[in-house]
PDB file of N, CA and C in Angstrom:
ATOM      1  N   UNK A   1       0.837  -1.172   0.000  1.00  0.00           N
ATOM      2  CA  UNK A   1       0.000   0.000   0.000  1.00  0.00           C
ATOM      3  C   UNK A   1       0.885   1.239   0.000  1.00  0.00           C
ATOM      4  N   UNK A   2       0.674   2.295  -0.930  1.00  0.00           N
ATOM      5  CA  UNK A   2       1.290   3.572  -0.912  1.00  0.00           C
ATOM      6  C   UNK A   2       1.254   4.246   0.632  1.00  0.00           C
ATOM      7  N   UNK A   3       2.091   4.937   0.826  1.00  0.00           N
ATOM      8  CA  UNK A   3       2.087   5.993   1.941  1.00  0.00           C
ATOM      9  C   UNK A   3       1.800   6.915   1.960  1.00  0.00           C
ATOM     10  N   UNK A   4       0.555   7.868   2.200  1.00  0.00           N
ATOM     11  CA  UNK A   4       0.298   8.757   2.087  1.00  0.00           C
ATOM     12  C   UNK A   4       1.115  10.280   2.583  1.00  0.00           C
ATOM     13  N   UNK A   5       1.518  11.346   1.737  1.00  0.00           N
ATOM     14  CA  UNK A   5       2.577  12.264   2.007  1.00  0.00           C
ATOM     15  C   UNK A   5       1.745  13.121   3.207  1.00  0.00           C
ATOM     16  N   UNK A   6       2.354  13.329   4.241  1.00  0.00           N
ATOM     17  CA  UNK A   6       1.659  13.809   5.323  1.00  0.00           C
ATOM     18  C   UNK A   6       1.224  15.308   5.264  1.00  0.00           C
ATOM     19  N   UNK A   7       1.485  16.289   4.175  1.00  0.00           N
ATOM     20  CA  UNK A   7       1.178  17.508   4.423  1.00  0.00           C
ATOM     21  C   UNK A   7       1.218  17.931   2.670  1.00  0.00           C
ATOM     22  N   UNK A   8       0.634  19.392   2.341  1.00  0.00           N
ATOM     23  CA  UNK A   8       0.706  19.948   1.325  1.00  0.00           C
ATOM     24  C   UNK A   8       1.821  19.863   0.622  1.00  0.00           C
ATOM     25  N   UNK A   9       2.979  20.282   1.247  1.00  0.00           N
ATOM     26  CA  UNK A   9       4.444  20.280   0.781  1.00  0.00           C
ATOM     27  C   UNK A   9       4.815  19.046   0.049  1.00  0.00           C
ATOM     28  N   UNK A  10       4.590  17.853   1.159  1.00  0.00           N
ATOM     29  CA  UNK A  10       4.728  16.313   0.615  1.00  0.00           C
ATOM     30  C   UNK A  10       4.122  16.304  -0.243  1.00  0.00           C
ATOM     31  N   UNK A  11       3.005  16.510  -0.850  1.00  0.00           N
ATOM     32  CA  UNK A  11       2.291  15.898  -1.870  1.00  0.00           C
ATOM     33  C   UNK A  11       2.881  16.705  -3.174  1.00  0.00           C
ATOM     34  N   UNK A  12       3.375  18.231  -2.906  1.00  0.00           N
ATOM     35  CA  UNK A  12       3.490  18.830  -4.112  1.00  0.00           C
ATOM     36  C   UNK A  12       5.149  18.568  -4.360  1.00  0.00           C
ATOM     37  N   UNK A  13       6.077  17.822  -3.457  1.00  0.00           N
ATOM     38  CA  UNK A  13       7.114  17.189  -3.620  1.00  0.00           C
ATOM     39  C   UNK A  13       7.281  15.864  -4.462  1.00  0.00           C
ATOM     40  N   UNK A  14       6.128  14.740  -4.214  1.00  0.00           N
ATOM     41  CA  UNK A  14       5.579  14.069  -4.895  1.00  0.00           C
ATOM     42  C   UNK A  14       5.235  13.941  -6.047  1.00  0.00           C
ATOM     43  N   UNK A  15       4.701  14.836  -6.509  1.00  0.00           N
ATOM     44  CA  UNK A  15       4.687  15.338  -7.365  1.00  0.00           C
ATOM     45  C   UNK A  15       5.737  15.586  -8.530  1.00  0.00           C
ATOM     46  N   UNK A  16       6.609  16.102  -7.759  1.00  0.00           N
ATOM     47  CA  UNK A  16       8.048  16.699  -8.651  1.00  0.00           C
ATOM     48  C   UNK A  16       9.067  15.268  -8.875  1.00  0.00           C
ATOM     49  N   UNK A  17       8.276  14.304  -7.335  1.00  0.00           N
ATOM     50  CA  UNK A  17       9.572  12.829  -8.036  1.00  0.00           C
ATOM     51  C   UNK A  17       8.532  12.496  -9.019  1.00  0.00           C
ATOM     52  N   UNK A  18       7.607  12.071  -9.290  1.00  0.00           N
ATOM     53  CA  UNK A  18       6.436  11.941 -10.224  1.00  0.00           C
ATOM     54  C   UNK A  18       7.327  12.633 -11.366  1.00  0.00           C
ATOM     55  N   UNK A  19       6.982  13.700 -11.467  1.00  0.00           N
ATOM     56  CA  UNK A  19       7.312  14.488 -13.445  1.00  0.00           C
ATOM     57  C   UNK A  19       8.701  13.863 -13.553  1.00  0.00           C
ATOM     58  N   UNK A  20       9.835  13.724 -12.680  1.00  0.00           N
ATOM     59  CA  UNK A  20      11.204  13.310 -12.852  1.00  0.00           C
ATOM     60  C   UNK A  20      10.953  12.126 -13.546  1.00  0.00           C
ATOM     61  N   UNK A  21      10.531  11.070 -12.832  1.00  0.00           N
ATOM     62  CA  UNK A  21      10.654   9.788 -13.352  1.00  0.00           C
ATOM     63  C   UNK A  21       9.958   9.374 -14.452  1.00  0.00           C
ATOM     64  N   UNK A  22       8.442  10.102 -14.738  1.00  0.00           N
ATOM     65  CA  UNK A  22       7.439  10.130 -15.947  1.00  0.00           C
ATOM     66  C   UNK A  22       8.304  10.599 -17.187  1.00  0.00           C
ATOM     67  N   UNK A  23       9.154  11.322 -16.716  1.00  0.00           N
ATOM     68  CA  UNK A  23      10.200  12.301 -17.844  1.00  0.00           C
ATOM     69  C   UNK A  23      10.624  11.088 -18.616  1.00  0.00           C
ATOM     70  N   UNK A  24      11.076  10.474 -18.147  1.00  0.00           N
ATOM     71  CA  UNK A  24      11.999   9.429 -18.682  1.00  0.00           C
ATOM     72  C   UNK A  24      10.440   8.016 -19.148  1.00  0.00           C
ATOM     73  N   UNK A  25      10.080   8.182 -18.847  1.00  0.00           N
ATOM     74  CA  UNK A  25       8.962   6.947 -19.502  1.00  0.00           C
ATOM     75  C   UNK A  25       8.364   7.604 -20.791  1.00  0.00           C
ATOM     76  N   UNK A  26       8.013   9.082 -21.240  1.00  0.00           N
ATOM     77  CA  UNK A  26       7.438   9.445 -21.691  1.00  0.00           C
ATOM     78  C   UNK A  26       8.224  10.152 -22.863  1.00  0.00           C
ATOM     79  N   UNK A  27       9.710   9.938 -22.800  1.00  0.00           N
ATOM     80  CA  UNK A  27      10.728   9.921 -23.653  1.00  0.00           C
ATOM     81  C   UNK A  27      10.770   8.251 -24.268  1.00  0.00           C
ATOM     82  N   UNK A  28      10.786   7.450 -23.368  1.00  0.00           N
ATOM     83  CA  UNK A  28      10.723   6.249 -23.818  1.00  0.00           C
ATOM     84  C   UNK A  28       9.543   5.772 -24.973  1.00  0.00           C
ATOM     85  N   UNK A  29       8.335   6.241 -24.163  1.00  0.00           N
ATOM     86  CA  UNK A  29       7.417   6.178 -25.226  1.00  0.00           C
ATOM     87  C   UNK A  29       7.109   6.934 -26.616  1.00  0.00           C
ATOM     88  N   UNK A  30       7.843   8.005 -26.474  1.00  0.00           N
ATOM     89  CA  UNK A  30       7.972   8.436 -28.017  1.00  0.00           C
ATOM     90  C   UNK A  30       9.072   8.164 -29.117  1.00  0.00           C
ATOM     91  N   UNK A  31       9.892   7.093 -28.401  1.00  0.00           N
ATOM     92  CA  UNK A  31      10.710   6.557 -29.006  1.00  0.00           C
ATOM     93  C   UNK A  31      10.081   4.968 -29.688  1.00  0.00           C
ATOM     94  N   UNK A  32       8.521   4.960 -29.047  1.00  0.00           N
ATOM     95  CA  UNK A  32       7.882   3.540 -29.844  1.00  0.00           C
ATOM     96  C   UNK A  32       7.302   2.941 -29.078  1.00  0.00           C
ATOM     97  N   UNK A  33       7.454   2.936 -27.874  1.00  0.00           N
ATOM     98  CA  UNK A  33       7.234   1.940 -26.420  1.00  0.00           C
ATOM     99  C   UNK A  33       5.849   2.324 -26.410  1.00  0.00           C
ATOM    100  N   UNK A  34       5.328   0.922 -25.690  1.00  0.00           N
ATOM    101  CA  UNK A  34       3.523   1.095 -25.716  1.00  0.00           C
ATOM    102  C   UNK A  34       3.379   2.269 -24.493  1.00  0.00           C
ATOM    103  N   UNK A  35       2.507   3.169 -24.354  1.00  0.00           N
ATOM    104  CA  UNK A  35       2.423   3.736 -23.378  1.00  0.00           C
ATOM    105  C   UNK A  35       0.977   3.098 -22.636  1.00  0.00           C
ATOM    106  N   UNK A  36       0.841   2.291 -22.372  1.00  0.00           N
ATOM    107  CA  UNK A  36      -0.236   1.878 -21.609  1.00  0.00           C
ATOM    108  C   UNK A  36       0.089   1.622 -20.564  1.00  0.00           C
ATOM    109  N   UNK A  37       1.538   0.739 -20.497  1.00  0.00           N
ATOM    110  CA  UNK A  37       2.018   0.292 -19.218  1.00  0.00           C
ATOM    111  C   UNK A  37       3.272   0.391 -19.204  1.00  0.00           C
ATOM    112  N   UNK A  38       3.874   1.375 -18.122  1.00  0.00           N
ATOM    113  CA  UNK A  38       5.509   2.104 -18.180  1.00  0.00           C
ATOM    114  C   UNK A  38       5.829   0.849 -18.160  1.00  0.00           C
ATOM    115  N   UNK A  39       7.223   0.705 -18.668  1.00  0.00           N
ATOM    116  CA  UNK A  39       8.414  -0.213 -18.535  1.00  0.00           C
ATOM    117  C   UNK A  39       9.330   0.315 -17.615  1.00  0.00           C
ATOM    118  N   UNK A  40       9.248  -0.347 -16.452  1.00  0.00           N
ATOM    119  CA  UNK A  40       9.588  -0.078 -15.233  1.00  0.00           C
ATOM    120  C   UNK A  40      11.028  -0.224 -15.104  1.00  0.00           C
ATOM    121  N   UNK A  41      11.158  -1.491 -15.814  1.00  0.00           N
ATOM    122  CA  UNK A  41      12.257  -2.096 -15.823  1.00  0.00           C
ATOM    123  C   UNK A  41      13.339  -1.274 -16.586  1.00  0.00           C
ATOM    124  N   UNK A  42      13.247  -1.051 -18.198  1.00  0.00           N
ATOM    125  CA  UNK A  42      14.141  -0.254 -18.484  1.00  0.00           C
ATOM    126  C   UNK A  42      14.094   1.278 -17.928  1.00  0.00           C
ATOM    127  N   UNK A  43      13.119   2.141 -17.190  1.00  0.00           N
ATOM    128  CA  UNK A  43      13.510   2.919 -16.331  1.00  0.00           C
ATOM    129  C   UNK A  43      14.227   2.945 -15.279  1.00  0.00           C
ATOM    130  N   UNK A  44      14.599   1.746 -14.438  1.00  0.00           N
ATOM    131  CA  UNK A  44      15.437   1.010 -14.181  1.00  0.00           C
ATOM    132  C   UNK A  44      16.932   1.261 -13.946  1.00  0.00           C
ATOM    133  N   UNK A  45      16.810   0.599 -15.284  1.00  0.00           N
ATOM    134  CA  UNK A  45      18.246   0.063 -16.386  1.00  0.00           C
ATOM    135  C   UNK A  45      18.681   1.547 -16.574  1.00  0.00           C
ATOM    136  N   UNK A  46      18.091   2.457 -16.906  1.00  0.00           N
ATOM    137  CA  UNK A  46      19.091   3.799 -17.278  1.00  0.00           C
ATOM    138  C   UNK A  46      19.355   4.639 -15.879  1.00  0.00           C
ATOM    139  N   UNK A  47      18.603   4.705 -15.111  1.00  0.00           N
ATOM    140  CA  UNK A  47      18.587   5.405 -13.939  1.00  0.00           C
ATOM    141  C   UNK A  47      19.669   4.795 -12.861  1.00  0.00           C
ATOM    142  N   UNK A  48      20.066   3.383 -13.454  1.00  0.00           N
ATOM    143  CA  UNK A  48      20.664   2.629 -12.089  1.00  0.00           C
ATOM    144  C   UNK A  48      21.743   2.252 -12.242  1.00  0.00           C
ATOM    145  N   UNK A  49      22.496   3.768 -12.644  1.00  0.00           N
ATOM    146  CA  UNK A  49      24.057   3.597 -12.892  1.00  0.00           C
ATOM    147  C   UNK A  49      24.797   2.658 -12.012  1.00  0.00           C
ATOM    148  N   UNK A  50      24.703   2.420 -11.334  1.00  0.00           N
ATOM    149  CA  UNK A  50      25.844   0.849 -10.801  1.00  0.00           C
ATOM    150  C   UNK A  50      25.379  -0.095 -11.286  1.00  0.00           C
ATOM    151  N   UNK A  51      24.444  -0.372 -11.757  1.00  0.00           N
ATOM    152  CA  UNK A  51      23.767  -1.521 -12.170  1.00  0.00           C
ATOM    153  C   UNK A  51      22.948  -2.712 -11.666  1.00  0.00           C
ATOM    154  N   UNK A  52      22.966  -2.458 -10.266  1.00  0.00           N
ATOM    155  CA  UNK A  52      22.713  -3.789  -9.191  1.00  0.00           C
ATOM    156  C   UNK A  52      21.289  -3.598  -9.117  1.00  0.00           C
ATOM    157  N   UNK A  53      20.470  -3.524  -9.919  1.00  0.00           N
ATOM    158  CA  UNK A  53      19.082  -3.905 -10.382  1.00  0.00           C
ATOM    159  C   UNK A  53      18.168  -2.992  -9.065  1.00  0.00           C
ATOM    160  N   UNK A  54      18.693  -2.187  -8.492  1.00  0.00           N
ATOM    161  CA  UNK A  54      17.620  -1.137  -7.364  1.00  0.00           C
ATOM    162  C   UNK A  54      18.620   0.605  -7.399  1.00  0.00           C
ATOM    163  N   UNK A  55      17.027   0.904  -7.561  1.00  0.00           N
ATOM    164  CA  UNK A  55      17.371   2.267  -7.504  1.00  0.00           C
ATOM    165  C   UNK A  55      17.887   3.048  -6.059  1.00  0.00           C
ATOM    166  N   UNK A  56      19.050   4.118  -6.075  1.00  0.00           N
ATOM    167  CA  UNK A  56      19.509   4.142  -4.803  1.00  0.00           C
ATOM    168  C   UNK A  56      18.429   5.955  -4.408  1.00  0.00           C
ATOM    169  N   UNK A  57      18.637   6.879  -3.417  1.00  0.00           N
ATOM    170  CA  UNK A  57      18.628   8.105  -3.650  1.00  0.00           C
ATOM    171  C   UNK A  57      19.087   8.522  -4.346  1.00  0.00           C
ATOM    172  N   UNK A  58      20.578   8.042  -4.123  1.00  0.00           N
ATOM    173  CA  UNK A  58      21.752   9.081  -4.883  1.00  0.00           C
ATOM    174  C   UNK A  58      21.640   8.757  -6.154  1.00  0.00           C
ATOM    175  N   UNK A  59      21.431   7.875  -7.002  1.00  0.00           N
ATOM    176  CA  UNK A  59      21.153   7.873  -7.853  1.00  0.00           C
ATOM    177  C   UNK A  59      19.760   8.418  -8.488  1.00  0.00           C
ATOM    178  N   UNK A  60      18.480   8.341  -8.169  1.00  0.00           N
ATOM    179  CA  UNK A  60      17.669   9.044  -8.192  1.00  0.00           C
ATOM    180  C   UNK A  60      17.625  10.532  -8.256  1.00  0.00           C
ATOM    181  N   UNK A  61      18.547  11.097  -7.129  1.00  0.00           N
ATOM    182  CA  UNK A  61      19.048  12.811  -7.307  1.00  0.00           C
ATOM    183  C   UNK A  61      19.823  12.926  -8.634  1.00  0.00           C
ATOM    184  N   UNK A  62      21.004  11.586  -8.331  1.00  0.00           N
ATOM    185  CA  UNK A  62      22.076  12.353  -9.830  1.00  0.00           C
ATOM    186  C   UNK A  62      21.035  11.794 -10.937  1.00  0.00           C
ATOM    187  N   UNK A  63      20.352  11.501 -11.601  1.00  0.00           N
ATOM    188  CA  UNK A  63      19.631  11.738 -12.618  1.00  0.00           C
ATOM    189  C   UNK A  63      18.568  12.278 -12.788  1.00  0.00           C
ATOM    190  N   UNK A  64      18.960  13.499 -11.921  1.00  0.00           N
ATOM    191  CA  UNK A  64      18.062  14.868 -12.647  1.00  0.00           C
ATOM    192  C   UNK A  64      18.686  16.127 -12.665  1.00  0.00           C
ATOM    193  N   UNK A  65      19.117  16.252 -13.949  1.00  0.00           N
ATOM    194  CA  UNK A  65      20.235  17.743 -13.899  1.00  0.00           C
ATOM    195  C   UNK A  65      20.087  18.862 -13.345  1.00  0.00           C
ATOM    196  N   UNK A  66      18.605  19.230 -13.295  1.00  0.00           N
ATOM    197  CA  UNK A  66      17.953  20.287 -12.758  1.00  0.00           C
ATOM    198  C   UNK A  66      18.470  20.347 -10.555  1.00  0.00           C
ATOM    199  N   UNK A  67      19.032  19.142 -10.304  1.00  0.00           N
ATOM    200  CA  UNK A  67      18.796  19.189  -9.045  1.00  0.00           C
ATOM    201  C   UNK A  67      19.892  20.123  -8.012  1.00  0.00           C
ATOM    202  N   UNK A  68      21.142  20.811  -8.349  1.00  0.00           N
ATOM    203  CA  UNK A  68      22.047  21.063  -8.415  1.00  0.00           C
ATOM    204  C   UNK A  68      21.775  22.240  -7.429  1.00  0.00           C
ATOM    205  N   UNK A  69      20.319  23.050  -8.303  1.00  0.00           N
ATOM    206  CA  UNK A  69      20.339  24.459  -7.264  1.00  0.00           C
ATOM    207  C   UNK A  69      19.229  24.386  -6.162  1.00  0.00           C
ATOM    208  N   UNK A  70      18.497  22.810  -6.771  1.00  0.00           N
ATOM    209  CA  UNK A  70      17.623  22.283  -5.403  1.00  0.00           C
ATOM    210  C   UNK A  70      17.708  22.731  -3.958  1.00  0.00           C
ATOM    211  N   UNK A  71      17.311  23.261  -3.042  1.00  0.00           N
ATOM    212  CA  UNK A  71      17.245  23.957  -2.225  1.00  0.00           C
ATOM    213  C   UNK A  71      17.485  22.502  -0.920  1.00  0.00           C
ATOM    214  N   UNK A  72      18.732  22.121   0.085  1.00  0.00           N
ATOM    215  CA  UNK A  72      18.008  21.104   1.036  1.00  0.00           C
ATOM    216  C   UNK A  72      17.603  20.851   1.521  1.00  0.00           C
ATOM    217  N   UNK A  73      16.650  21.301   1.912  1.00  0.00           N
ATOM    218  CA  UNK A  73      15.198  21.189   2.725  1.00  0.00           C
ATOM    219  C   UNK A  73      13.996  20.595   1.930  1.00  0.00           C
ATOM    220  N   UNK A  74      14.110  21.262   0.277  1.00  0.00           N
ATOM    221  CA  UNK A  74      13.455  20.294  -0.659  1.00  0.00           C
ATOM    222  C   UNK A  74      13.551  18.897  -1.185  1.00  0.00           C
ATOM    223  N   UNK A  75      15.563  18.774  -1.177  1.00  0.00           N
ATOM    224  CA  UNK A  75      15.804  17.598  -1.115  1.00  0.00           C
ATOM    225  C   UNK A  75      15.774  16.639   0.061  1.00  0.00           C
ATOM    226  N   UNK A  76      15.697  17.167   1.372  1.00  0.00           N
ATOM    227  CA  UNK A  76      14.996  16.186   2.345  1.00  0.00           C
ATOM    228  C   UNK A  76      13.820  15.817   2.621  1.00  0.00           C
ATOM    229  N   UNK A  77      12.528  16.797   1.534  1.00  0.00           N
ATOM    230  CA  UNK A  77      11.742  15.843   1.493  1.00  0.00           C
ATOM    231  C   UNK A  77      11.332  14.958   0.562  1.00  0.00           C
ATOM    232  N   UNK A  78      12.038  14.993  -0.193  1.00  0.00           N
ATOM    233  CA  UNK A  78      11.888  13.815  -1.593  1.00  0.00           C
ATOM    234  C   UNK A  78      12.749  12.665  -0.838  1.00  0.00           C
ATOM    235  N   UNK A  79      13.846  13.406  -0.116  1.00  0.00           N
ATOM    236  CA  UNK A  79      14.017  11.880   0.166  1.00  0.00           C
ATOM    237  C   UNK A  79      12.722  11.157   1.653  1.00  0.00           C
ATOM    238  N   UNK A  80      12.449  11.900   2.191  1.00  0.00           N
ATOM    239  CA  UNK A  80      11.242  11.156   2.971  1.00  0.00           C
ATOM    240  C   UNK A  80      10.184  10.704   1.931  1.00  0.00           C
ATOM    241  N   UNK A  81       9.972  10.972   0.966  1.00  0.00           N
ATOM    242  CA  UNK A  81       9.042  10.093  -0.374  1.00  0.00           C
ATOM    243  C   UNK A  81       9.619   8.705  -0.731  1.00  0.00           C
ATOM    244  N   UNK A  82      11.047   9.419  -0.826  1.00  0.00           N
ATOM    245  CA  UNK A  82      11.576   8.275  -1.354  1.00  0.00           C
ATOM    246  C   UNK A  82      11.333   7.114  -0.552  1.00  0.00           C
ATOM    247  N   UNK A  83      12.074   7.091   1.197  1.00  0.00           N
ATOM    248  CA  UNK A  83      11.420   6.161   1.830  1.00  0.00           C
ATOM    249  C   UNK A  83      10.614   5.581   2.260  1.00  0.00           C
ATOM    250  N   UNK A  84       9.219   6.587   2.069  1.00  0.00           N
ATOM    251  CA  UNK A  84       7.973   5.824   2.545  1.00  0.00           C
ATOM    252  C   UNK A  84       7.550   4.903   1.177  1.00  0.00           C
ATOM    253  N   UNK A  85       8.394   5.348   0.024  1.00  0.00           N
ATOM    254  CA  UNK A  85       7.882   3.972  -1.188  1.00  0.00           C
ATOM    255  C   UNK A  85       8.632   2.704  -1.255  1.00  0.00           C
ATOM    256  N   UNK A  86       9.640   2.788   0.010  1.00  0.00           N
ATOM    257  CA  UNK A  86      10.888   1.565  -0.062  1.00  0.00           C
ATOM    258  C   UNK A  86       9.811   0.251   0.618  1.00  0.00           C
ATOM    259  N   UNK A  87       8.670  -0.269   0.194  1.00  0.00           N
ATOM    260  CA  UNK A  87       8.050  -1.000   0.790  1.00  0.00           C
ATOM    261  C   UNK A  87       9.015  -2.278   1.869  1.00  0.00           C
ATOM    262  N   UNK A  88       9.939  -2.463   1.260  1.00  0.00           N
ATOM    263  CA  UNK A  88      10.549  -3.245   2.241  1.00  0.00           C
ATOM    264  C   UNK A  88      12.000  -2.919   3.169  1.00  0.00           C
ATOM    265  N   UNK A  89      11.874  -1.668   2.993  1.00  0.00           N
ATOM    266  CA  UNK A  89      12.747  -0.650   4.059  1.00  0.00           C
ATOM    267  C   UNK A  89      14.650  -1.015   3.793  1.00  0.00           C
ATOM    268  N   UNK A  90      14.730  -1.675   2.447  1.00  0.00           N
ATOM    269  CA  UNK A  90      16.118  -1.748   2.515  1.00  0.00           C
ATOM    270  C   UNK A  90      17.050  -0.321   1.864  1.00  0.00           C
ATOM    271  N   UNK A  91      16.202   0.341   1.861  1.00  0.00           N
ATOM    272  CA  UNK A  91      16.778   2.204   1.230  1.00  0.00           C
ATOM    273  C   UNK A  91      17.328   1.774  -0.415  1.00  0.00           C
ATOM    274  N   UNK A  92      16.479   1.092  -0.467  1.00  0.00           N
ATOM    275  CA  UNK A  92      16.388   1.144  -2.398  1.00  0.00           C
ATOM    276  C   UNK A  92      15.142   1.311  -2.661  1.00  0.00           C
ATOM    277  N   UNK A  93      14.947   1.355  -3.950  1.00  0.00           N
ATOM    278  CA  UNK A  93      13.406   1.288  -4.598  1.00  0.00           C
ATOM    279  C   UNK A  93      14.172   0.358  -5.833  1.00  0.00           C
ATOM    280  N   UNK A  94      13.220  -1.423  -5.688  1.00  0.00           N
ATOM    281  CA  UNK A  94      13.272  -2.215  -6.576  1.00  0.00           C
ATOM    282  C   UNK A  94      12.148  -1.834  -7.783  1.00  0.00           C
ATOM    283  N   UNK A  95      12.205  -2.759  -8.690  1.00  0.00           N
ATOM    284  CA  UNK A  95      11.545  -2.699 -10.155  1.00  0.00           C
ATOM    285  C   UNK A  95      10.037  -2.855  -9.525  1.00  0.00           C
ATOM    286  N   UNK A  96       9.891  -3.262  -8.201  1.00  0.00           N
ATOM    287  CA  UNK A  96       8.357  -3.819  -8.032  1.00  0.00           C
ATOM    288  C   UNK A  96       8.027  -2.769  -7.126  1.00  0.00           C
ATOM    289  N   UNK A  97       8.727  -1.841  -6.531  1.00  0.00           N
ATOM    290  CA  UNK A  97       8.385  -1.535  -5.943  1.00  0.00           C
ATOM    291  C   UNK A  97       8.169   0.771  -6.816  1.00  0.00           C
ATOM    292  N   UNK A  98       8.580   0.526  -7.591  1.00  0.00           N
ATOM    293  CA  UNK A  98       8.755   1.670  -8.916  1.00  0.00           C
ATOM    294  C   UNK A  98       7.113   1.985  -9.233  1.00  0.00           C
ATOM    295  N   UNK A  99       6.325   1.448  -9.232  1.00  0.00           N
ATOM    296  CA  UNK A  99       5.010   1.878  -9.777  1.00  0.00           C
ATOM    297  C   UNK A  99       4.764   2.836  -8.180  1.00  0.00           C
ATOM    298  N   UNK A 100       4.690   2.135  -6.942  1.00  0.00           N
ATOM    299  CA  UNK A 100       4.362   3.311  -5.881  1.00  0.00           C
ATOM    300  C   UNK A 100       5.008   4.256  -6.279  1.00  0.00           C
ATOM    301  N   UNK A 101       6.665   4.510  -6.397  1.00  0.00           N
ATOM    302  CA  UNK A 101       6.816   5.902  -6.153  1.00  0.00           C
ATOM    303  C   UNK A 101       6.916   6.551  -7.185  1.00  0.00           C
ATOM    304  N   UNK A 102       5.934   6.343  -8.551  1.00  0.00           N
ATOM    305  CA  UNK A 102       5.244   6.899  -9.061  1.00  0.00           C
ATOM    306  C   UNK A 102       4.074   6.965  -9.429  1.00  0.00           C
ATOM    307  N   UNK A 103       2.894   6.633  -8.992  1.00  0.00           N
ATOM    308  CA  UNK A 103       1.621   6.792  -8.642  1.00  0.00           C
ATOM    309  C   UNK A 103       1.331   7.581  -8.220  1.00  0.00           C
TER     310      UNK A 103
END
């Protein structure tokens, strides 16, 4: 079950990991990909520069160029998003677990 973001801020933070990660599905799909149902997996595969099949934070931050003049107080709460979608609390986000923290 998703975690609900506890306040206005959270949700409109949510939001912003939302357009990040849609960015990249919705590039994918105009490259041919069905858009009915993201491919989780190769969002994945490009985002998960070490390669060990789970997405980290830090990786999540470094693939978004824009994040640089990110303010940290904004980036501490994406990362509290980030963890309330780690359904099984190991501070990754797996391929199964990728549709919550973008929903």
């Amino acid at each position: 079950e998703i975690a609900e973001p506890a306040s206005k801020e959270m949700k409109w933070c949510q939001k912003l990991i939302v357009g990040l990660v849609l960015a990249v599905v919705v590039v994918q799909g105009q490259e041919g990909e069905d858009m009915e149902e993201p491919n989780y997996q190769e969002f994945l595969d490009e985002v998960d520069s070490n390669k060990d099949g789970k997405l980290s934070w830090e990786e999540l931050v470094a693939s978004d160029e824009d994040n640089d003049g990110m303010p940290e107080d904004l980036k501490a709460k994406y990362n509290e998003i980030f963890k309330s979608q780690d359904a099984d609390g190991d501070g990754f986000i797996s391929v199964d677990e990728l549709p919550n923290l973008i929903s």
